[in-house]
N, C-alpha and C. Protein backbone atom coordinates (compact mmCIF):
# COMPACT_ATOMS: atom_id res chain seq x y z
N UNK A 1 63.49 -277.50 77.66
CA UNK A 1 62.70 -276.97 76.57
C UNK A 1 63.16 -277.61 75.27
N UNK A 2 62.12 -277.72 74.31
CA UNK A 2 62.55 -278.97 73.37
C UNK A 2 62.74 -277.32 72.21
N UNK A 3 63.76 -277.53 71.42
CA UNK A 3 63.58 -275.80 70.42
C UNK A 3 63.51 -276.69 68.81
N UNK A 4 62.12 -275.93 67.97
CA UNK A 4 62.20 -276.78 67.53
C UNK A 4 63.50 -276.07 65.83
N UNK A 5 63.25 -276.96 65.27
CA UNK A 5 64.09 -276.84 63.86
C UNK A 5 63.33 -277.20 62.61
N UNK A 6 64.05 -276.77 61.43
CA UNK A 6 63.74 -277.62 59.93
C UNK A 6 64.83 -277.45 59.37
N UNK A 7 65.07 -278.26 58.56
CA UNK A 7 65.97 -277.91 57.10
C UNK A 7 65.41 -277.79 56.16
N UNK A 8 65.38 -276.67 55.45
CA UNK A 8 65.77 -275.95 54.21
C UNK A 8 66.89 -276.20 53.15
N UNK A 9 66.93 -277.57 52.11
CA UNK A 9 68.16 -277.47 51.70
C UNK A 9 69.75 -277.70 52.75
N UNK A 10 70.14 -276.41 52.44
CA UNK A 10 71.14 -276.77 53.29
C UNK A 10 71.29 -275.52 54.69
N UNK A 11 70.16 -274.98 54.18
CA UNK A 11 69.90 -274.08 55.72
C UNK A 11 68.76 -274.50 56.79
N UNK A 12 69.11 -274.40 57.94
CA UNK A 12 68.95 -275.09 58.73
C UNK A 12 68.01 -273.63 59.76
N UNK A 13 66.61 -274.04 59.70
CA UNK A 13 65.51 -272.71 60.70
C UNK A 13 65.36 -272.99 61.89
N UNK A 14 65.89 -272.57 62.93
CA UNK A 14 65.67 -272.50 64.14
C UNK A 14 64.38 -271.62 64.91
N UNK A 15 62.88 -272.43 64.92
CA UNK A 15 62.08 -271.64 65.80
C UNK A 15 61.97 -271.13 67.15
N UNK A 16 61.97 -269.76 67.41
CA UNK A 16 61.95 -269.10 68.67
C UNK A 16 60.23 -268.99 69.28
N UNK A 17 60.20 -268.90 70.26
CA UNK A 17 58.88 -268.99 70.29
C UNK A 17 58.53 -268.45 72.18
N UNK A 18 57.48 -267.36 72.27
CA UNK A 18 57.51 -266.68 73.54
C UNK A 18 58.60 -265.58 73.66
N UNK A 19 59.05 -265.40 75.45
CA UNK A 19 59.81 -264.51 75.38
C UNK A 19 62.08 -264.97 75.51
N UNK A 20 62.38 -264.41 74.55
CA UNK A 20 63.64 -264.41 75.07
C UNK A 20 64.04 -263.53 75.82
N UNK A 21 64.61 -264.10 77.30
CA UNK A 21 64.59 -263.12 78.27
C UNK A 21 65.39 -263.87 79.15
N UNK A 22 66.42 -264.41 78.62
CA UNK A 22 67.36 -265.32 79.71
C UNK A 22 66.40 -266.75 80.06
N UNK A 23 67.28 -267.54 80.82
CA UNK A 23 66.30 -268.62 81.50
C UNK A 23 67.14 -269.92 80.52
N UNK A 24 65.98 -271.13 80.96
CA UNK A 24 66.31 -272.02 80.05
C UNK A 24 65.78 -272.39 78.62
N UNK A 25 64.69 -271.03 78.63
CA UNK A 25 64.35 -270.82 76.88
C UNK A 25 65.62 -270.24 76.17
N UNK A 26 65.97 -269.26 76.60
CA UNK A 26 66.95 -268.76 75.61
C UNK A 26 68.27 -269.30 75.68
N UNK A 27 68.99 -270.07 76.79
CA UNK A 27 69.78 -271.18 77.23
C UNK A 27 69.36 -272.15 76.19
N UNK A 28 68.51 -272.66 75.98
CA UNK A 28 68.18 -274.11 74.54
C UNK A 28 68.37 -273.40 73.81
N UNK A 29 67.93 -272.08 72.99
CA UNK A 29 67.74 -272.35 71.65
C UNK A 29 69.40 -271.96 71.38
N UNK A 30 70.57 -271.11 72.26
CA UNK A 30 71.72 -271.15 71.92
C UNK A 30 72.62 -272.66 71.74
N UNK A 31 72.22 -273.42 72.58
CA UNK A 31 72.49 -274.63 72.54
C UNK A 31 72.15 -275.58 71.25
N UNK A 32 70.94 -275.41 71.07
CA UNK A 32 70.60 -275.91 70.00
C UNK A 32 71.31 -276.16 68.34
N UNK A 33 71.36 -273.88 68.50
CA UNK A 33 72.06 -273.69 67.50
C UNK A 33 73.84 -274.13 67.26
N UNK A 34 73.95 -274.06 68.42
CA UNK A 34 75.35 -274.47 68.82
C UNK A 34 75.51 -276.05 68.47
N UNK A 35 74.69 -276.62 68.56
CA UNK A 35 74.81 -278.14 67.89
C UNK A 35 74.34 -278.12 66.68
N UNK A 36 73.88 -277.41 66.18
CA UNK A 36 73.19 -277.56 64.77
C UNK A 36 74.66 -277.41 63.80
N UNK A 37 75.37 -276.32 64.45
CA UNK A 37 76.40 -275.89 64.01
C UNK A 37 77.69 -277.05 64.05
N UNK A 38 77.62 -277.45 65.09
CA UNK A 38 78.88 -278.97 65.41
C UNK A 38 78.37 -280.13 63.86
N UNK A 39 77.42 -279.97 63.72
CA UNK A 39 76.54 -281.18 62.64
C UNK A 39 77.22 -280.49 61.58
N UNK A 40 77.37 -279.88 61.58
CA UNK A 40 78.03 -279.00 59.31
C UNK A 40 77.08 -277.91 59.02
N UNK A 41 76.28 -277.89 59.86
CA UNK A 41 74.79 -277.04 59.50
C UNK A 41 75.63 -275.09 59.24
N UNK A 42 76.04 -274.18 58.35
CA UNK A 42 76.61 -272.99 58.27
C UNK A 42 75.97 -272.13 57.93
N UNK A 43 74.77 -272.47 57.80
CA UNK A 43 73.53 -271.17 57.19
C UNK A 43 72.32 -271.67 57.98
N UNK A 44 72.56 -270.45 58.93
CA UNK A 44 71.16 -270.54 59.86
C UNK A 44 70.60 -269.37 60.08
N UNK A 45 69.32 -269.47 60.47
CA UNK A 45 68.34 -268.76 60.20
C UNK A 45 67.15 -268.81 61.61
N UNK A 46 66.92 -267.68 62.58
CA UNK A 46 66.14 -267.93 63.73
C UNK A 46 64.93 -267.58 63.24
N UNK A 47 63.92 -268.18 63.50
CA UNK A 47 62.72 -267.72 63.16
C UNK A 47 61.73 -266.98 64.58
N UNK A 48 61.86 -265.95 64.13
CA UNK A 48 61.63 -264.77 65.52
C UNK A 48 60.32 -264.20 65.32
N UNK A 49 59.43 -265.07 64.67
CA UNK A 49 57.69 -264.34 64.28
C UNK A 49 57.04 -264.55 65.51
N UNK A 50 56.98 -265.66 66.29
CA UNK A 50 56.40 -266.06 67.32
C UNK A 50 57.27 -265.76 68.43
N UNK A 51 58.36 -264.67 68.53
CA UNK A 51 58.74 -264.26 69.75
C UNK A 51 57.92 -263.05 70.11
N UNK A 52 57.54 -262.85 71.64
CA UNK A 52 56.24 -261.99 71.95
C UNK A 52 57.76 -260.80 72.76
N UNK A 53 58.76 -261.00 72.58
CA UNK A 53 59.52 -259.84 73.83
C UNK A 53 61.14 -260.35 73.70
N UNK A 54 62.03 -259.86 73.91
CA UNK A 54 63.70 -260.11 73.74
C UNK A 54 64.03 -258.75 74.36
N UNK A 55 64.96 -259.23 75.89
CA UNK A 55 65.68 -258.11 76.95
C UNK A 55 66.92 -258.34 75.97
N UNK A 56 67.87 -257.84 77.00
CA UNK A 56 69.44 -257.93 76.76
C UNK A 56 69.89 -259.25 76.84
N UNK A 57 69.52 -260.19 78.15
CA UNK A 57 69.89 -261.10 78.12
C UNK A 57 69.07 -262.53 76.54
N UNK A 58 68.39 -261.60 76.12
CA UNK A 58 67.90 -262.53 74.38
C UNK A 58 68.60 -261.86 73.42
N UNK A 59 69.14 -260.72 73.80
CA UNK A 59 70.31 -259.97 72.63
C UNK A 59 71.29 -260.57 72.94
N UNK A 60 71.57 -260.61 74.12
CA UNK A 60 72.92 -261.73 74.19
C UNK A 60 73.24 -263.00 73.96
N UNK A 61 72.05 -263.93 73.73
CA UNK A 61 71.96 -265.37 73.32
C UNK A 61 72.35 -264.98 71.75
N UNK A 62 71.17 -263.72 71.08
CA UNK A 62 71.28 -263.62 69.66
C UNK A 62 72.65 -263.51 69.38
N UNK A 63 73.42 -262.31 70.22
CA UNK A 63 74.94 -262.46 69.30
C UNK A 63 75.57 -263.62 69.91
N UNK A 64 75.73 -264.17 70.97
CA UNK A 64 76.06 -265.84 70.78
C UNK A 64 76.33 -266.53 69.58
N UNK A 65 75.03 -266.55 69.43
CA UNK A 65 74.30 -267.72 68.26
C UNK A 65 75.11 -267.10 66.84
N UNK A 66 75.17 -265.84 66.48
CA UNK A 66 75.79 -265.11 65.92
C UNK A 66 77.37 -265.20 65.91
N UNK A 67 77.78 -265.02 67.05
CA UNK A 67 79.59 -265.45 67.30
C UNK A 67 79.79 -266.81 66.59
N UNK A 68 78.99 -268.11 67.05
CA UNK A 68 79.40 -268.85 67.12
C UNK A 68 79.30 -269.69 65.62
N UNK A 69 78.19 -269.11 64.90
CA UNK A 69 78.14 -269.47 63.39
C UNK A 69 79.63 -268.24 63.04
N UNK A 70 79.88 -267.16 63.08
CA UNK A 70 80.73 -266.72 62.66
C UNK A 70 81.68 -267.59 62.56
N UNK A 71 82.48 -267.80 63.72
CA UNK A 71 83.51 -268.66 63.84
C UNK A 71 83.50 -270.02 63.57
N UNK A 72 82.66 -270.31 63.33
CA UNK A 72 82.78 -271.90 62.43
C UNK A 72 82.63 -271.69 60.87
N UNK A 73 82.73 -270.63 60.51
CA UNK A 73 82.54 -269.69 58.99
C UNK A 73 80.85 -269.57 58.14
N UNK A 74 80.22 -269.77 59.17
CA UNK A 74 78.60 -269.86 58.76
C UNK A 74 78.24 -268.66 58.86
N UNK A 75 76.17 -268.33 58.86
CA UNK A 75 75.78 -266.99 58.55
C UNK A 75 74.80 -267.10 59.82
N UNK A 76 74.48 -266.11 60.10
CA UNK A 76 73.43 -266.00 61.21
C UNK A 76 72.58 -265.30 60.63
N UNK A 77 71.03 -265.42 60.31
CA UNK A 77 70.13 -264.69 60.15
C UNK A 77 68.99 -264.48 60.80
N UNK A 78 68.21 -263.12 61.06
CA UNK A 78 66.98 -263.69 61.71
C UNK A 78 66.09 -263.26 60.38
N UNK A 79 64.44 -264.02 60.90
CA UNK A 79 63.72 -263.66 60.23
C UNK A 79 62.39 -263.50 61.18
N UNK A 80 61.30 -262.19 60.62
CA UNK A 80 60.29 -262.21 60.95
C UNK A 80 60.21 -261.42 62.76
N UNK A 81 61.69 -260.57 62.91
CA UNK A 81 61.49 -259.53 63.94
C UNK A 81 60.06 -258.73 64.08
N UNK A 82 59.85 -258.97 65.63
CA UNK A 82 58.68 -257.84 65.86
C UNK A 82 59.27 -256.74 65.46
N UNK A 83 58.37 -255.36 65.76
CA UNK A 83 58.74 -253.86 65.34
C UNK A 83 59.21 -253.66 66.85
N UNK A 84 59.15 -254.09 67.96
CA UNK A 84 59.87 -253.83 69.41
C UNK A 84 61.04 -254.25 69.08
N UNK A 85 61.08 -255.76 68.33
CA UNK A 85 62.61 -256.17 68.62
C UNK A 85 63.47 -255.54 67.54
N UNK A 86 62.89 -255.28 66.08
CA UNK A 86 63.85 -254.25 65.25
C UNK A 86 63.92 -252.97 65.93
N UNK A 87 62.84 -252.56 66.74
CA UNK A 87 63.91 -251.36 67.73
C UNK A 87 64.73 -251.51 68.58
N UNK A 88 64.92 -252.24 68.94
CA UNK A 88 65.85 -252.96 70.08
C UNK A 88 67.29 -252.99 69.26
N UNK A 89 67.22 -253.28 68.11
CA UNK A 89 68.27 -253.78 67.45
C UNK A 89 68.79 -252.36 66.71
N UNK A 90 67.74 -251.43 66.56
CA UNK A 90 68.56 -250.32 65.89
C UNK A 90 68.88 -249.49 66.81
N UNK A 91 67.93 -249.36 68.13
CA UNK A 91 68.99 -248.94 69.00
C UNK A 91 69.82 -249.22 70.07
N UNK A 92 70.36 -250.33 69.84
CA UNK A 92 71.67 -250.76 70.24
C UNK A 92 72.97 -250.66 69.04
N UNK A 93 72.30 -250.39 67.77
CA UNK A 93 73.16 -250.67 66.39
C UNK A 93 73.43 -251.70 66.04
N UNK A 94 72.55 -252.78 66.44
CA UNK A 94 73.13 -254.46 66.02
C UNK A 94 72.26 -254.81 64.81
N UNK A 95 71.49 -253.52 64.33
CA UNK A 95 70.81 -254.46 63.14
C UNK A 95 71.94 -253.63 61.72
N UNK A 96 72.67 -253.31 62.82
CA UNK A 96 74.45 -253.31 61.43
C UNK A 96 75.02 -254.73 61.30
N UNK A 97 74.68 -255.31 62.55
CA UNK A 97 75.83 -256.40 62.27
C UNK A 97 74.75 -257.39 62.00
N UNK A 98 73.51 -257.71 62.73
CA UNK A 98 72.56 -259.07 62.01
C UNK A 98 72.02 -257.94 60.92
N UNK A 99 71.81 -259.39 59.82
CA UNK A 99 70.91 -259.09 58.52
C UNK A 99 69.65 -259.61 59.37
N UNK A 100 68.26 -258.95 59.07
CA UNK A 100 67.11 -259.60 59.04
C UNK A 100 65.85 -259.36 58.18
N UNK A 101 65.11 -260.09 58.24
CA UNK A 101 64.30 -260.08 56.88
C UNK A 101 62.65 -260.41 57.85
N UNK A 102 61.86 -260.20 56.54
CA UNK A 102 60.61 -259.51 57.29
C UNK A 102 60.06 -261.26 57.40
N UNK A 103 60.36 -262.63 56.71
CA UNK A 103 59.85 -264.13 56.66
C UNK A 103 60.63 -265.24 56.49
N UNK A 104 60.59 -266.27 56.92
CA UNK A 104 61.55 -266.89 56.96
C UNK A 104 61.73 -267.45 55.38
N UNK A 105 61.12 -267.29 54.59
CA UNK A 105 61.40 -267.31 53.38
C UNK A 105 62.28 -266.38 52.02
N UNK A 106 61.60 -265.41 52.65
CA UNK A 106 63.10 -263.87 52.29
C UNK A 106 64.07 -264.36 53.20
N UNK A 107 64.47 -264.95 54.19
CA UNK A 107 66.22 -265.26 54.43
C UNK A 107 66.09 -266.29 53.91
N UNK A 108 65.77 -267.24 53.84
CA UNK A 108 66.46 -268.83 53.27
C UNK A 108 67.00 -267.57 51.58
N UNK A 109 65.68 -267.23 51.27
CA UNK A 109 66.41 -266.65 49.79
C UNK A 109 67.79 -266.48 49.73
N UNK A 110 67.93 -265.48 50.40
CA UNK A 110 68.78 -264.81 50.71
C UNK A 110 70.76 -265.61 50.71
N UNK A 111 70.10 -266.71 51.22
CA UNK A 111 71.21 -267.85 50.73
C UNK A 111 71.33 -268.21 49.70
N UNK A 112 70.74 -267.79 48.80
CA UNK A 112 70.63 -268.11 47.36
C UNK A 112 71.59 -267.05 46.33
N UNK A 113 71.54 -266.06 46.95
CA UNK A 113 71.93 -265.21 46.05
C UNK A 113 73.43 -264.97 45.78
C-alpha cells in the first residue's frame, strides 16, 4: 500500500484512508510514519477524514505512531476524526493522551502556537 503524505512547512500530513483495522493498511501507514520520523520530520499530523472505521488493532498502530514520535521528541496529532472514532477514543480515554482537531488545518495551526 503506497500511504500517501505532504509537507506543511515543517509538519509533515500523513493521509489515512478506508478502514484501519490491522492488515497491511495500517502496517504502512505506521511504517511510513516511522520513516518520516528517521528523515527529521517531529511534527506530524494523521489525516483521519477519509478513514470509514478504526478497531483496536488501528488504536494500536495510532499509539505506535504516537510512541514513536514521542520518543524521537516530536508531536503526534490527528486531524478530522469521525464521531465513531472520537468515541472510540473517549472511551478508551486516549483522547487524554492524543490532541485532535476537527481539519487538518486546525492541527498544522496548532504547531504554530
Amino acid at each position: 500500500m503506497n500511504v500517501k503524505y505532504k509537507t506543511v512547512g515543517d509538519v509533515v500530513v500523513v493521509v489515512a484512508k478506508g478502514k484501519l483495522m490491522g492488515g497491511p493498511e495500517t502496517n504502512a501507514c505506521h511504517v511510513k510514519i516511522k520513516n518520516l520520523i528517521a528523515e527529521g520530520y517531529k511534527k506530524v499530523v494523521v489525516d483521519m477524514t477519509h478513514v470509514d472505521w478504526v478497531n483496536s488493532m488501528g488504536i494500536g498502530m495510532m499509539i505506535a505512531c504516537y510512541t514513536s514520535c514521542k520518543n524521537a521528541g516530536g508531536h503526534f496529532k490527528i486531524a478530522g476524526p469521525s464521531e465513531k472514532t472520537i468515541s472510540i477514543l473517549d472511551m478508551t480515554k486516549l483522547s487524554t493522551v492524543f490532541k485532535w482537531y476537527d481539519n487538518v488545518e486546525q492541527a498544522i495551526a496548532s504547531y504554530q502556537q
